[in-house]
PDB file of N, CA and C in Angstrom:
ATOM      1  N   UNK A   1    -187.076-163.365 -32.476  1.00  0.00           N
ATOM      2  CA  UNK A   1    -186.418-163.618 -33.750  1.00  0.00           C
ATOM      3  C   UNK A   1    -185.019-164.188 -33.498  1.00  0.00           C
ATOM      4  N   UNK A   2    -184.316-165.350 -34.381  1.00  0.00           N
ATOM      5  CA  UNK A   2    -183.311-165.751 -34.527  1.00  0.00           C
ATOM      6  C   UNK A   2    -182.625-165.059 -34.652  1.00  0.00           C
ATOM      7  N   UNK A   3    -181.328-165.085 -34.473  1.00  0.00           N
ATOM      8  CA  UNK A   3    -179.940-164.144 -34.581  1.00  0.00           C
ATOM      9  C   UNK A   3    -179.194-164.829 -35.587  1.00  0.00           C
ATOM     10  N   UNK A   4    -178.917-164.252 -36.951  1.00  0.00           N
ATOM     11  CA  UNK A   4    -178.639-165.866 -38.214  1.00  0.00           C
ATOM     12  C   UNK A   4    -177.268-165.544 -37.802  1.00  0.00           C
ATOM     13  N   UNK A   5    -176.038-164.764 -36.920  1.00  0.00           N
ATOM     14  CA  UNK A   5    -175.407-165.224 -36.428  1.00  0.00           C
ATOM     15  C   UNK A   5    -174.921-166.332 -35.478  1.00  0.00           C
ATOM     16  N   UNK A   6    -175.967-166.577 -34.901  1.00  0.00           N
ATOM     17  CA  UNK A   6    -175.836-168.177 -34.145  1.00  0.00           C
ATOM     18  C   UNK A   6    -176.194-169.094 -34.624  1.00  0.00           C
ATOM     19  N   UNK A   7    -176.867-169.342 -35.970  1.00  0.00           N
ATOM     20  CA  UNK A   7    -177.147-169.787 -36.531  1.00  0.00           C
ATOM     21  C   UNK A   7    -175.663-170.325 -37.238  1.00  0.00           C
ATOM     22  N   UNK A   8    -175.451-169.515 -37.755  1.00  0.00           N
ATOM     23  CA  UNK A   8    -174.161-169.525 -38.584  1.00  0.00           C
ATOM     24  C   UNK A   8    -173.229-170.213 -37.591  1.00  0.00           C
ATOM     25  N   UNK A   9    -173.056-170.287 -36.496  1.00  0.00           N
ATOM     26  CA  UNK A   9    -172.192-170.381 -35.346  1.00  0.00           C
ATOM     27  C   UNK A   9    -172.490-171.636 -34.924  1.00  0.00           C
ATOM     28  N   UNK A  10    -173.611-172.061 -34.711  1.00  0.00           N
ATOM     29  CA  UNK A  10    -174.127-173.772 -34.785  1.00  0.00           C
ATOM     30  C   UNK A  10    -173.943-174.594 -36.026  1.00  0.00           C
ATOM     31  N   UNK A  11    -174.011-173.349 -37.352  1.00  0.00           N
ATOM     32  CA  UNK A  11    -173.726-174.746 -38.365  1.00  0.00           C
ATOM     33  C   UNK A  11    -171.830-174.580 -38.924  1.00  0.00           C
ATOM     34  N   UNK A  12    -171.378-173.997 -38.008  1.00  0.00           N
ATOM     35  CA  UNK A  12    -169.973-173.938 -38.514  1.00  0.00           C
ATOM     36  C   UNK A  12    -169.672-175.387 -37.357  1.00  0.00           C
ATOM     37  N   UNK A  13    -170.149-175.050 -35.944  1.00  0.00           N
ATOM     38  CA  UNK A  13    -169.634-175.703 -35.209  1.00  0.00           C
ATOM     39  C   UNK A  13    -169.681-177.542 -35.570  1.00  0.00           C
ATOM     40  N   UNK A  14    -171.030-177.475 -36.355  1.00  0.00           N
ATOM     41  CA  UNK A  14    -171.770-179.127 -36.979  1.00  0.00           C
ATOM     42  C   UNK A  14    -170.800-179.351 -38.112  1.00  0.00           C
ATOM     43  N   UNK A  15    -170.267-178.570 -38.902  1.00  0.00           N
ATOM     44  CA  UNK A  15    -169.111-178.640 -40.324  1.00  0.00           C
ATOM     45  C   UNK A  15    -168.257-179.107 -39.468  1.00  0.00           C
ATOM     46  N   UNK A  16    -167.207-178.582 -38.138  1.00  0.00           N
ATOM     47  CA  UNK A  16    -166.528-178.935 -37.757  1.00  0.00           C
ATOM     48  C   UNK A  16    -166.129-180.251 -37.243  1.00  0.00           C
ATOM     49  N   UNK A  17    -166.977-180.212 -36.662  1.00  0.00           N
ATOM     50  CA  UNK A  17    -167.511-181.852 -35.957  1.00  0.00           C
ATOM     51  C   UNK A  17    -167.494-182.897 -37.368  1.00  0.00           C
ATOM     52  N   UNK A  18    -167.968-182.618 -38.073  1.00  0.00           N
ATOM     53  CA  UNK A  18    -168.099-183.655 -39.982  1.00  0.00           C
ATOM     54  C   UNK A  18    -167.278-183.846 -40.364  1.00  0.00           C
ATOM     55  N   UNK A  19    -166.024-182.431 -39.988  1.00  0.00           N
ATOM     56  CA  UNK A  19    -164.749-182.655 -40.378  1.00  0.00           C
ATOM     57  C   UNK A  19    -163.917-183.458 -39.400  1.00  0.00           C
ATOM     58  N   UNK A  20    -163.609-183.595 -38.582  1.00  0.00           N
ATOM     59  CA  UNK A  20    -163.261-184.713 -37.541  1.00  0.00           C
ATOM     60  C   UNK A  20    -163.649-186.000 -37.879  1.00  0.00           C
ATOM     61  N   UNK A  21    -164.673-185.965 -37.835  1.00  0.00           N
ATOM     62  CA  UNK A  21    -165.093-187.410 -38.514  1.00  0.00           C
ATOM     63  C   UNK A  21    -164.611-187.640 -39.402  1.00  0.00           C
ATOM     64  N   UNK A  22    -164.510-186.970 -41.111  1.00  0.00           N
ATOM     65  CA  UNK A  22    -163.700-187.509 -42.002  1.00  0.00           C
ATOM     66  C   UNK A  22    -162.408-187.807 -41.782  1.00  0.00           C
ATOM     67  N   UNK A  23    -161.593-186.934 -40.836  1.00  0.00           N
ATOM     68  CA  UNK A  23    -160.072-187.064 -40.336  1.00  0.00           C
ATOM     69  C   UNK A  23    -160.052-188.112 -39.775  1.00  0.00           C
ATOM     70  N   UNK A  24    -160.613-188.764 -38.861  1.00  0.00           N
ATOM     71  CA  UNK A  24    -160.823-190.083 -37.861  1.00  0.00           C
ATOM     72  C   UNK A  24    -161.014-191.301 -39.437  1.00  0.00           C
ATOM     73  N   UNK A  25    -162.053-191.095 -40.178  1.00  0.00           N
ATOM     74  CA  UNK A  25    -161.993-191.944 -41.073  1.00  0.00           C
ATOM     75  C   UNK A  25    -160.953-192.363 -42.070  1.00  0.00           C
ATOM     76  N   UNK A  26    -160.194-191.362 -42.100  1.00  0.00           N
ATOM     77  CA  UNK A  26    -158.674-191.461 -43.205  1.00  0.00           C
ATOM     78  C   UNK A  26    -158.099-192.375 -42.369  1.00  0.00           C
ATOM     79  N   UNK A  27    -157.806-192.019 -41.269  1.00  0.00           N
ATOM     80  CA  UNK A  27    -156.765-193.323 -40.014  1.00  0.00           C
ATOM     81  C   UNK A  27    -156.901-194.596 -40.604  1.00  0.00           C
ATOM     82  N   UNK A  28    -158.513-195.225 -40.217  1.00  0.00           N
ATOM     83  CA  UNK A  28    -158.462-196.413 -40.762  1.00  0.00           C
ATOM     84  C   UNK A  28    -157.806-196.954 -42.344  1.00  0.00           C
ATOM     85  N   UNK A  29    -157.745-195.917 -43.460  1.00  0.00           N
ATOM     86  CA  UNK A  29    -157.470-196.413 -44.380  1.00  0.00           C
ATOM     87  C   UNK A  29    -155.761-196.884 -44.602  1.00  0.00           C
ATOM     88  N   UNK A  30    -155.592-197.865 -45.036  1.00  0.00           N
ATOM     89  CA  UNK A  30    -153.927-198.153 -45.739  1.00  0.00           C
ATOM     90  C   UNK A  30    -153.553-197.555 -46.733  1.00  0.00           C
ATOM     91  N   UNK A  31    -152.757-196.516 -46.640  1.00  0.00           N
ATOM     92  CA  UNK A  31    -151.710-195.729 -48.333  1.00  0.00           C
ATOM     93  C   UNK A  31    -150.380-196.250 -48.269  1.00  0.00           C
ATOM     94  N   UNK A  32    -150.267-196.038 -49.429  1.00  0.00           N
ATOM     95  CA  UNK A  32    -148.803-196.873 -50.119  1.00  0.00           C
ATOM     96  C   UNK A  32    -147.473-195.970 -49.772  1.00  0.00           C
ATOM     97  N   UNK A  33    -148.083-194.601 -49.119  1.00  0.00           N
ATOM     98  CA  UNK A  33    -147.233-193.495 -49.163  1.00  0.00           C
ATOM     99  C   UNK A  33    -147.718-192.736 -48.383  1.00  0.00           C
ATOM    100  N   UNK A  34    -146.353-191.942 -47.559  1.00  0.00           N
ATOM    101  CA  UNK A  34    -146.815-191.083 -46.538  1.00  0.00           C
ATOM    102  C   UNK A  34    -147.556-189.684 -47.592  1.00  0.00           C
ATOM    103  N   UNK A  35    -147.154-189.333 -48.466  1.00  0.00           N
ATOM    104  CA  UNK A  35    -147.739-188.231 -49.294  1.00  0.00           C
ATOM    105  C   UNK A  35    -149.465-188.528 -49.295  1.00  0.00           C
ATOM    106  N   UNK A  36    -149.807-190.208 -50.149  1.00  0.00           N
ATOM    107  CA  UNK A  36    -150.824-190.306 -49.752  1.00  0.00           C
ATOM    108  C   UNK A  36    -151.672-190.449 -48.547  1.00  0.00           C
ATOM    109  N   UNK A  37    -151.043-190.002 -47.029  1.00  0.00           N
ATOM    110  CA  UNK A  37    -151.602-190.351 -46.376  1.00  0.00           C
ATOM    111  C   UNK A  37    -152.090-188.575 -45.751  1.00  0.00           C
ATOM    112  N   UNK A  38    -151.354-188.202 -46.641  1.00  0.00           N
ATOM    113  CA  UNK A  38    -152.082-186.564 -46.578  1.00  0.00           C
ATOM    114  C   UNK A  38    -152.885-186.315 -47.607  1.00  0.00           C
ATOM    115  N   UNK A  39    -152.911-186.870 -49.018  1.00  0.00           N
ATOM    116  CA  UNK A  39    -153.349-186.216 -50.143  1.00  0.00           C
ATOM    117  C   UNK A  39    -154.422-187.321 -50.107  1.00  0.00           C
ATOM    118  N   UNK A  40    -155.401-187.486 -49.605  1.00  0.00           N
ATOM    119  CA  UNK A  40    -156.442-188.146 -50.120  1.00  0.00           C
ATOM    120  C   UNK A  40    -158.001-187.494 -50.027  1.00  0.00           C
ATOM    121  N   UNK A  41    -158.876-187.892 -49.998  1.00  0.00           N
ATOM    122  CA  UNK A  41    -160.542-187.422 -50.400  1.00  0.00           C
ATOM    123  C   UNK A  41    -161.010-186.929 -49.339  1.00  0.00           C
ATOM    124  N   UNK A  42    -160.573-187.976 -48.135  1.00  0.00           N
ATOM    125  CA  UNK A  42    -160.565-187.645 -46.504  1.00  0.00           C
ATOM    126  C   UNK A  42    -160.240-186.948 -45.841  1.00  0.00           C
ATOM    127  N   UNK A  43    -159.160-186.761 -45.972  1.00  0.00           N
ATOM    128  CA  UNK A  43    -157.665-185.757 -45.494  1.00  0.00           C
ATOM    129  C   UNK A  43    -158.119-184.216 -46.069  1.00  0.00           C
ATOM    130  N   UNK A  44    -158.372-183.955 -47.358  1.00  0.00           N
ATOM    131  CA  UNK A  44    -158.579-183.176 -47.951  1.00  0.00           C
ATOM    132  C   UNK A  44    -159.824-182.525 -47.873  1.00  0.00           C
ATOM    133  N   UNK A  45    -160.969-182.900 -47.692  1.00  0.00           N
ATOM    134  CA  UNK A  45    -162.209-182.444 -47.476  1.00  0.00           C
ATOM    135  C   UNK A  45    -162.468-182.383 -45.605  1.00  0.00           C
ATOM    136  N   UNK A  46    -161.381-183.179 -45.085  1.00  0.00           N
ATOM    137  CA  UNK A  46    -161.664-182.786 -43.580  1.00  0.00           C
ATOM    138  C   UNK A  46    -161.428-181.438 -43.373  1.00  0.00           C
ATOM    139  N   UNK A  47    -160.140-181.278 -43.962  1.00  0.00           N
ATOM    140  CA  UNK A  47    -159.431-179.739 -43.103  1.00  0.00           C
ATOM    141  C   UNK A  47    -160.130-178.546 -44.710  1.00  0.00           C
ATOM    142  N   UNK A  48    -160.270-179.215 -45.617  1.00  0.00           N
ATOM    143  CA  UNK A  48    -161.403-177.972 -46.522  1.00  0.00           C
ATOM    144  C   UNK A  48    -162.526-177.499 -45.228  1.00  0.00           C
ATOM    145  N   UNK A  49    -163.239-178.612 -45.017  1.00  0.00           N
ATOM    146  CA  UNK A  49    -164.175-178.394 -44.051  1.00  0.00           C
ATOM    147  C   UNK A  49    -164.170-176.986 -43.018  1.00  0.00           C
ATOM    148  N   UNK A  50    -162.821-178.364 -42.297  1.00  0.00           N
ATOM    149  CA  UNK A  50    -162.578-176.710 -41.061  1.00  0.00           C
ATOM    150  C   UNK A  50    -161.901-175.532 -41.837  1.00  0.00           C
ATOM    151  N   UNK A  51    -161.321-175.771 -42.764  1.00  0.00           N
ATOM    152  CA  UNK A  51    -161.474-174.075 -43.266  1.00  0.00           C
ATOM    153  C   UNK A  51    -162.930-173.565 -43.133  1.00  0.00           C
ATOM    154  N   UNK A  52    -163.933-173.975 -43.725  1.00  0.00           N
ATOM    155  CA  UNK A  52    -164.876-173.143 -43.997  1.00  0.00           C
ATOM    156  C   UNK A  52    -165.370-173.143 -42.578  1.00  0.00           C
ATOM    157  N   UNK A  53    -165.663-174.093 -41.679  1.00  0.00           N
ATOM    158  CA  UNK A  53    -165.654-173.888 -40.305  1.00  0.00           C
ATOM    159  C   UNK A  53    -165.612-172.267 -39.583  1.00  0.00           C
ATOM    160  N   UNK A  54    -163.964-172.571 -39.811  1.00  0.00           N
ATOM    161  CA  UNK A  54    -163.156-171.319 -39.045  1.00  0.00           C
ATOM    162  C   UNK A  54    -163.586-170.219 -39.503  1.00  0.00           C
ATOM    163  N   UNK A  55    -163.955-170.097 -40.879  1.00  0.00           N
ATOM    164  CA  UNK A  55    -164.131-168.942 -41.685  1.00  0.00           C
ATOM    165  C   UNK A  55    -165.517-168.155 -41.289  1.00  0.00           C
ATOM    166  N   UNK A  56    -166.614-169.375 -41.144  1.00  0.00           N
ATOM    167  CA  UNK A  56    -167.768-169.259 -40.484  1.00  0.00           C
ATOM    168  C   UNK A  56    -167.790-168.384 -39.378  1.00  0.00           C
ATOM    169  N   UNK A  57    -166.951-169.360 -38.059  1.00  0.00           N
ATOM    170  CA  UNK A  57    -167.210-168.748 -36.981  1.00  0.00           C
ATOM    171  C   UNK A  57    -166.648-167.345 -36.941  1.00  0.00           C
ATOM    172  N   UNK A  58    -165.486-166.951 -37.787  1.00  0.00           N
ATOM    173  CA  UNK A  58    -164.970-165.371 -37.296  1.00  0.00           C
ATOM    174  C   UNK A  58    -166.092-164.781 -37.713  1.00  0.00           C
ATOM    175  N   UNK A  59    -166.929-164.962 -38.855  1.00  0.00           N
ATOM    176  CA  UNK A  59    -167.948-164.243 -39.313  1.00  0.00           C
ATOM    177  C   UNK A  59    -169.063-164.519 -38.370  1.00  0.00           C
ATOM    178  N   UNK A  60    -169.183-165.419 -37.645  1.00  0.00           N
ATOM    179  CA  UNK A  60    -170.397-165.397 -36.155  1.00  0.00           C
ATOM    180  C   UNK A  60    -170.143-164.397 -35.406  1.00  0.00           C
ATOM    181  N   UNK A  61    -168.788-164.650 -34.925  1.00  0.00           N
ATOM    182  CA  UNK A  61    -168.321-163.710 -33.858  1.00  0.00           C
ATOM    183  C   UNK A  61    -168.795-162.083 -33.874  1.00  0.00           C
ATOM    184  N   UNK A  62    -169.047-161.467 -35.145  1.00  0.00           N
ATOM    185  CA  UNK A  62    -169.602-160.580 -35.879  1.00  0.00           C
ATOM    186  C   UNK A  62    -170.736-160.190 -35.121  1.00  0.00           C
ATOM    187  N   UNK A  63    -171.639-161.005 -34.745  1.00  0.00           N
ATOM    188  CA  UNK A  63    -172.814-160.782 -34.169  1.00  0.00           C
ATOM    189  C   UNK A  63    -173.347-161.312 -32.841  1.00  0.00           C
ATOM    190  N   UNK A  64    -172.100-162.443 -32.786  1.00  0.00           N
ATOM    191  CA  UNK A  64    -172.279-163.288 -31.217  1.00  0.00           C
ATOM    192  C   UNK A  64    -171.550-162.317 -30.168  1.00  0.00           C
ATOM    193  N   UNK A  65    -172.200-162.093 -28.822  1.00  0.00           N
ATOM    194  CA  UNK A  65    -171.490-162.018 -27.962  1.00  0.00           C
ATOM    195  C   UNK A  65    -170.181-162.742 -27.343  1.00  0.00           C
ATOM    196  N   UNK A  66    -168.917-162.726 -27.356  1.00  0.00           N
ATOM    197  CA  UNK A  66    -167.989-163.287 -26.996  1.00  0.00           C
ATOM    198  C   UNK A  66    -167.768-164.354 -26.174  1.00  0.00           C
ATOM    199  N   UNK A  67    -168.863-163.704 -25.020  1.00  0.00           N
ATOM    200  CA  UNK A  67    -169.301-164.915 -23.894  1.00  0.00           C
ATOM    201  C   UNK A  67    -170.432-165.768 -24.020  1.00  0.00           C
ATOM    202  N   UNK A  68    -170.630-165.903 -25.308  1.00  0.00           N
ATOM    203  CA  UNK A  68    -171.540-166.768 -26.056  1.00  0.00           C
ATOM    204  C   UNK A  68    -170.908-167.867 -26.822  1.00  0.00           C
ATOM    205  N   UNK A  69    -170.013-167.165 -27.128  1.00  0.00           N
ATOM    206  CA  UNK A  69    -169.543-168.231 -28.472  1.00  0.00           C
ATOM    207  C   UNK A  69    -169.069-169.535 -27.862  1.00  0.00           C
ATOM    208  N   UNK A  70    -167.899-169.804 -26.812  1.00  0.00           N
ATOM    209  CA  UNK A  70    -167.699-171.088 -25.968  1.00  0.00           C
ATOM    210  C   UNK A  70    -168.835-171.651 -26.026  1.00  0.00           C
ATOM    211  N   UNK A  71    -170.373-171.108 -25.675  1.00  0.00           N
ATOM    212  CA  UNK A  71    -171.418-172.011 -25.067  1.00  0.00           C
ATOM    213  C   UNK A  71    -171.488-172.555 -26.710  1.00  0.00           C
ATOM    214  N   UNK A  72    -171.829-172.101 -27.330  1.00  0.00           N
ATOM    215  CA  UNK A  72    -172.402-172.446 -29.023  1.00  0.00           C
ATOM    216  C   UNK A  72    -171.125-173.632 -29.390  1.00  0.00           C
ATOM    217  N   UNK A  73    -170.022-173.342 -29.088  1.00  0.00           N
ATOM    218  CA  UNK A  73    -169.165-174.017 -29.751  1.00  0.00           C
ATOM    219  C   UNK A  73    -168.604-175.876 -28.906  1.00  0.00           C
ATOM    220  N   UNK A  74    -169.407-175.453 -27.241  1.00  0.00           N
ATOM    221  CA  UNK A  74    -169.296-176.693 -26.852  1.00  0.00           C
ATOM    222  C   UNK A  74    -170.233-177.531 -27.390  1.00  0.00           C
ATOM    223  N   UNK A  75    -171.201-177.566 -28.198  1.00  0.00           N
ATOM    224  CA  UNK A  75    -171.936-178.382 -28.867  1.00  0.00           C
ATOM    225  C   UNK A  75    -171.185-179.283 -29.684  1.00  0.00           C
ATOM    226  N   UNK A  76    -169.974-178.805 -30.341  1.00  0.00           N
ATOM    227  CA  UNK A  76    -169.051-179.322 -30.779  1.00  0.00           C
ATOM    228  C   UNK A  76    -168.983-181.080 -30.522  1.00  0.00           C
ATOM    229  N   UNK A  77    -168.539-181.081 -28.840  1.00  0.00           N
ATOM    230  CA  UNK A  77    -168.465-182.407 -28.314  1.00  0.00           C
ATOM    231  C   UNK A  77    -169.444-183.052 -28.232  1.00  0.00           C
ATOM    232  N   UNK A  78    -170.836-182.869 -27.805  1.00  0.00           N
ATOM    233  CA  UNK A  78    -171.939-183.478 -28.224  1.00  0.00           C
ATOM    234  C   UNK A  78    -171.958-183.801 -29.700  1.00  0.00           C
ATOM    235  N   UNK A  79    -171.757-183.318 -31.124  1.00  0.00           N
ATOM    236  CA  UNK A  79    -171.848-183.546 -32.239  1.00  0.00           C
ATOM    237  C   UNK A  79    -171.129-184.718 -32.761  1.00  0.00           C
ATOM    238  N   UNK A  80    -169.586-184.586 -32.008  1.00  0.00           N
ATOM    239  CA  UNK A  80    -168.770-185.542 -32.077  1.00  0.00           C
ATOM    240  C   UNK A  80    -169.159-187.188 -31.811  1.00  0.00           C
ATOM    241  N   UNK A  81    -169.266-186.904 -30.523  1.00  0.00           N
ATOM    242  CA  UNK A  81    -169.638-188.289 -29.484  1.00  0.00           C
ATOM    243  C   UNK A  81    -171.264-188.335 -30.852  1.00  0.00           C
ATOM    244  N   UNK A  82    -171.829-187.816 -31.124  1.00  0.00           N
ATOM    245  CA  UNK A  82    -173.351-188.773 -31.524  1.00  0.00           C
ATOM    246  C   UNK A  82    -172.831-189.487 -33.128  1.00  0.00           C
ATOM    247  N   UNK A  83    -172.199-188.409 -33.831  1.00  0.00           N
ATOM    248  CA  UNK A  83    -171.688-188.471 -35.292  1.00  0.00           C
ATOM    249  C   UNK A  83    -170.347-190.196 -35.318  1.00  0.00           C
ATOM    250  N   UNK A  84    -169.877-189.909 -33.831  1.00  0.00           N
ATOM    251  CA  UNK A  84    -169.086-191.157 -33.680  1.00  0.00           C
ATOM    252  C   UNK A  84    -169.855-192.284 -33.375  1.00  0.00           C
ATOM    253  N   UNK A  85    -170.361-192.247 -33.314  1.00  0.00           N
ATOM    254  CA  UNK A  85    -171.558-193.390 -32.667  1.00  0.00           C
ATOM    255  C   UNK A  85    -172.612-193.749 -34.352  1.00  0.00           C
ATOM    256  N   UNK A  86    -172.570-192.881 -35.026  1.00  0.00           N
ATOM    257  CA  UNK A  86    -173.368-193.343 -35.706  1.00  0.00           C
ATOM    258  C   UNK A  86    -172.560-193.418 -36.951  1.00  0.00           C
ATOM    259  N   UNK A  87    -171.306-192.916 -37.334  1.00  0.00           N
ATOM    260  CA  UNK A  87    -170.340-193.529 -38.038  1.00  0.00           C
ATOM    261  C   UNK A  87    -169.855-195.118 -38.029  1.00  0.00           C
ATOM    262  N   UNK A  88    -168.903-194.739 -36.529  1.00  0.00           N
ATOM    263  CA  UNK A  88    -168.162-195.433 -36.328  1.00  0.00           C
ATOM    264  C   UNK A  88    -168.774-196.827 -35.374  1.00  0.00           C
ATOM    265  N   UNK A  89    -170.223-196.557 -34.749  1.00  0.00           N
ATOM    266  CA  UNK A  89    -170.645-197.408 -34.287  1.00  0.00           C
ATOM    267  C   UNK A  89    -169.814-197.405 -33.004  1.00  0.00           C
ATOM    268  N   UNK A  90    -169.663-196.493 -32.053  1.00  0.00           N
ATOM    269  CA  UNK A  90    -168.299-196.259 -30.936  1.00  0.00           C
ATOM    270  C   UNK A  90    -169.744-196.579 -30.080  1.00  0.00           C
ATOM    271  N   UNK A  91    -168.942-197.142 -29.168  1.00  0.00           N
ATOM    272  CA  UNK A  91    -170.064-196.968 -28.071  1.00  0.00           C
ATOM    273  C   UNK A  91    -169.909-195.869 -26.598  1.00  0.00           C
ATOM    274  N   UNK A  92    -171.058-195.731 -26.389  1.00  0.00           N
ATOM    275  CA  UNK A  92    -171.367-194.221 -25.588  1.00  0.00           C
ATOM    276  C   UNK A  92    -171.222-195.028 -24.356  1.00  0.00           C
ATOM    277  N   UNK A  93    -169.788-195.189 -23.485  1.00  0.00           N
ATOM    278  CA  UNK A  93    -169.943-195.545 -22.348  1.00  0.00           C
ATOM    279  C   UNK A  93    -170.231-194.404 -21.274  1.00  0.00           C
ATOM    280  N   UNK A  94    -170.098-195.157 -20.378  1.00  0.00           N
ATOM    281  CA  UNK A  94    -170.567-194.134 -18.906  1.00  0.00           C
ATOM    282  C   UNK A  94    -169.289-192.992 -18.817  1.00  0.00           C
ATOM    283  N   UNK A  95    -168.159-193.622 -19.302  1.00  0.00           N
ATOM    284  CA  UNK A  95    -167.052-192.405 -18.946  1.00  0.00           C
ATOM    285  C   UNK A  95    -167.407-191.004 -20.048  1.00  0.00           C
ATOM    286  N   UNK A  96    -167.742-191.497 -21.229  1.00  0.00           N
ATOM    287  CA  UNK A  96    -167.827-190.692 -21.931  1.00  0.00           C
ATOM    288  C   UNK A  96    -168.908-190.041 -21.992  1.00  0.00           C
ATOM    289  N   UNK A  97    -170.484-190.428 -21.061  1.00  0.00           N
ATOM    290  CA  UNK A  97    -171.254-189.662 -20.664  1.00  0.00           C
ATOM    291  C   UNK A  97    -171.261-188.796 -19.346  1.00  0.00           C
ATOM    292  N   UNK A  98    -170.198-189.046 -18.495  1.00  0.00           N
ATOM    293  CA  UNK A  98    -169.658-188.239 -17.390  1.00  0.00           C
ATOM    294  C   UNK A  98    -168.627-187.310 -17.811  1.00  0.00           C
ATOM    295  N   UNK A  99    -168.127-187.429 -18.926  1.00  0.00           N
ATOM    296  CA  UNK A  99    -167.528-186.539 -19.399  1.00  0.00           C
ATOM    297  C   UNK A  99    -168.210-185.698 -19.909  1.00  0.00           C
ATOM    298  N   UNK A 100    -168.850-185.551 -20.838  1.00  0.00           N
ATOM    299  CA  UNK A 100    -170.051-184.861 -21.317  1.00  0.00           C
ATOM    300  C   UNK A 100    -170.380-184.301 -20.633  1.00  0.00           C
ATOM    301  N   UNK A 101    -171.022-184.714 -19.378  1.00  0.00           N
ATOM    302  CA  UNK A 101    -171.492-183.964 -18.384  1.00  0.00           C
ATOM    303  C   UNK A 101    -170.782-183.145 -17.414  1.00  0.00           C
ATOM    304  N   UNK A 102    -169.299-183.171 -17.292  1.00  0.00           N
ATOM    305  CA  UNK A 102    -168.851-182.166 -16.572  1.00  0.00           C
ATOM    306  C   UNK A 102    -168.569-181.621 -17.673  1.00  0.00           C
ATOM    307  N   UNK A 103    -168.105-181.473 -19.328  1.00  0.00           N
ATOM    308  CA  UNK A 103    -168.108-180.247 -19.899  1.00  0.00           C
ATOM    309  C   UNK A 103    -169.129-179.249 -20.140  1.00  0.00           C
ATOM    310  N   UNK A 104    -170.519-180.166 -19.903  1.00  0.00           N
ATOM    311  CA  UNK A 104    -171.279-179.578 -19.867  1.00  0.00           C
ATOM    312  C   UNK A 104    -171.681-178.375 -18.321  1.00  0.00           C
ATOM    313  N   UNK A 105    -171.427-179.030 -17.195  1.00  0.00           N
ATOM    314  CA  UNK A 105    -172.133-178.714 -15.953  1.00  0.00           C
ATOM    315  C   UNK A 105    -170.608-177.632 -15.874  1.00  0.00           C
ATOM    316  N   UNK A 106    -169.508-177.657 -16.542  1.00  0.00           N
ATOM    317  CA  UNK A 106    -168.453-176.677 -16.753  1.00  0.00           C
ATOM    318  C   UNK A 106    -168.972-175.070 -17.206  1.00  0.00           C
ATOM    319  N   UNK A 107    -169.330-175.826 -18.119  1.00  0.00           N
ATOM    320  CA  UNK A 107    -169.977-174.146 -19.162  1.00  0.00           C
ATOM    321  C   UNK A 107    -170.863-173.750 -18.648  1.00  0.00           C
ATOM    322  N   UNK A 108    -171.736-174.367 -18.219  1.00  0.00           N
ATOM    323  CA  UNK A 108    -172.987-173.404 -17.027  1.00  0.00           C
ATOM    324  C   UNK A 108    -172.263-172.949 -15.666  1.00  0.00           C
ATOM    325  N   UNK A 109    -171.535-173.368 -15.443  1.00  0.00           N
ATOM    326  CA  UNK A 109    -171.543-173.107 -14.418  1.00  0.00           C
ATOM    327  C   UNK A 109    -170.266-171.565 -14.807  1.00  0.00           C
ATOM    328  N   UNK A 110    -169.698-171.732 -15.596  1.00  0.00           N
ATOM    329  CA  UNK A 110    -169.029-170.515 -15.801  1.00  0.00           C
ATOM    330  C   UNK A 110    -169.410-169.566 -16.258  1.00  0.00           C
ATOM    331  N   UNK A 111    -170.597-169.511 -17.353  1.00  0.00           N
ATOM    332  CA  UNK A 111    -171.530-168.647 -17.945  1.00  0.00           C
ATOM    333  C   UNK A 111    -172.501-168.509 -17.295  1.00  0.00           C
ATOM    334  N   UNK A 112    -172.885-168.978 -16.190  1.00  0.00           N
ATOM    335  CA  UNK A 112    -173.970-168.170 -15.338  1.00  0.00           C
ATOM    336  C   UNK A 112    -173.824-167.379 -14.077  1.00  0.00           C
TER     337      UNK A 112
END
C-alpha cells in the first residue's frame, strides 16, 4: 500500500517545480513598473504556489521518514529540466544531463 504521505510529498514537490516555471516566465515579460514587476498573475501565483508547496511538504514530513524526504524532493530537478524543456523549449544538453546525473548518483549514493 501507498503511503498518501509521499504522495503528498511528490505532488508538493511537482507544485513546486510549476511554480518556478511561472517565476522564470514573469522574467521574460516587460512592466512599466518595478511594483508591476512583483504584482502580476505570474509573480503571484508562482510564490501562491510554493506556499502551498511548503505547506504540503511540512504536512509530508508527518509521515515521511526524514531520510526520505531529500530523495522525494530531488525529483524536484528532474521536474524542472523536463517542464523547461517543454515550456520554454530549453534544450537538454549533455552538461545538464551530467548534472542530473551526479545529483542523482549523489543521493544514492548518500542514502544507501
Amino acid at each position: 500500500m501507498v503511503n498518501h504521505y509521499i504522495i503528498c510529498m511528490v505532488v508538493s514537490v511537482t507544485i513546486a517545480s510549476l511554480s518556478q516555471i511561472l517565476l522564470k516566465k514573469s522574467t521574460f515579460c516587460k512592466y512599466n513598473s518595478v511594483i508591476r514587476e512583483y504584482l502580476n498573475p505570474y509573480v503571484i501565483c508562482g510564490y501562491g504556489l510554493l506556499c502551498v508547496s511548503m505547506l504540503m511538504t511540512v504536512y509530508a514530513y508527518g509521515g515521511v521518514d526524514y531520510k526520505n524526504g531529500p530523495i522525494i524532493e530531488s525529483l524536484g530537478n528532474i521536474w524542472v529540466l523536463i517542464l523547461s524543456y517543454l515550456f520554454f523549449k530549453e534544450r537538454i544538453s549533455r552538461k545538464k544531463m551530467l548534472g542530473m546525473a551526479c545529483i542523482m548518483a549523489g543521493v544514492v549514493i548518500f542514502y544507501s
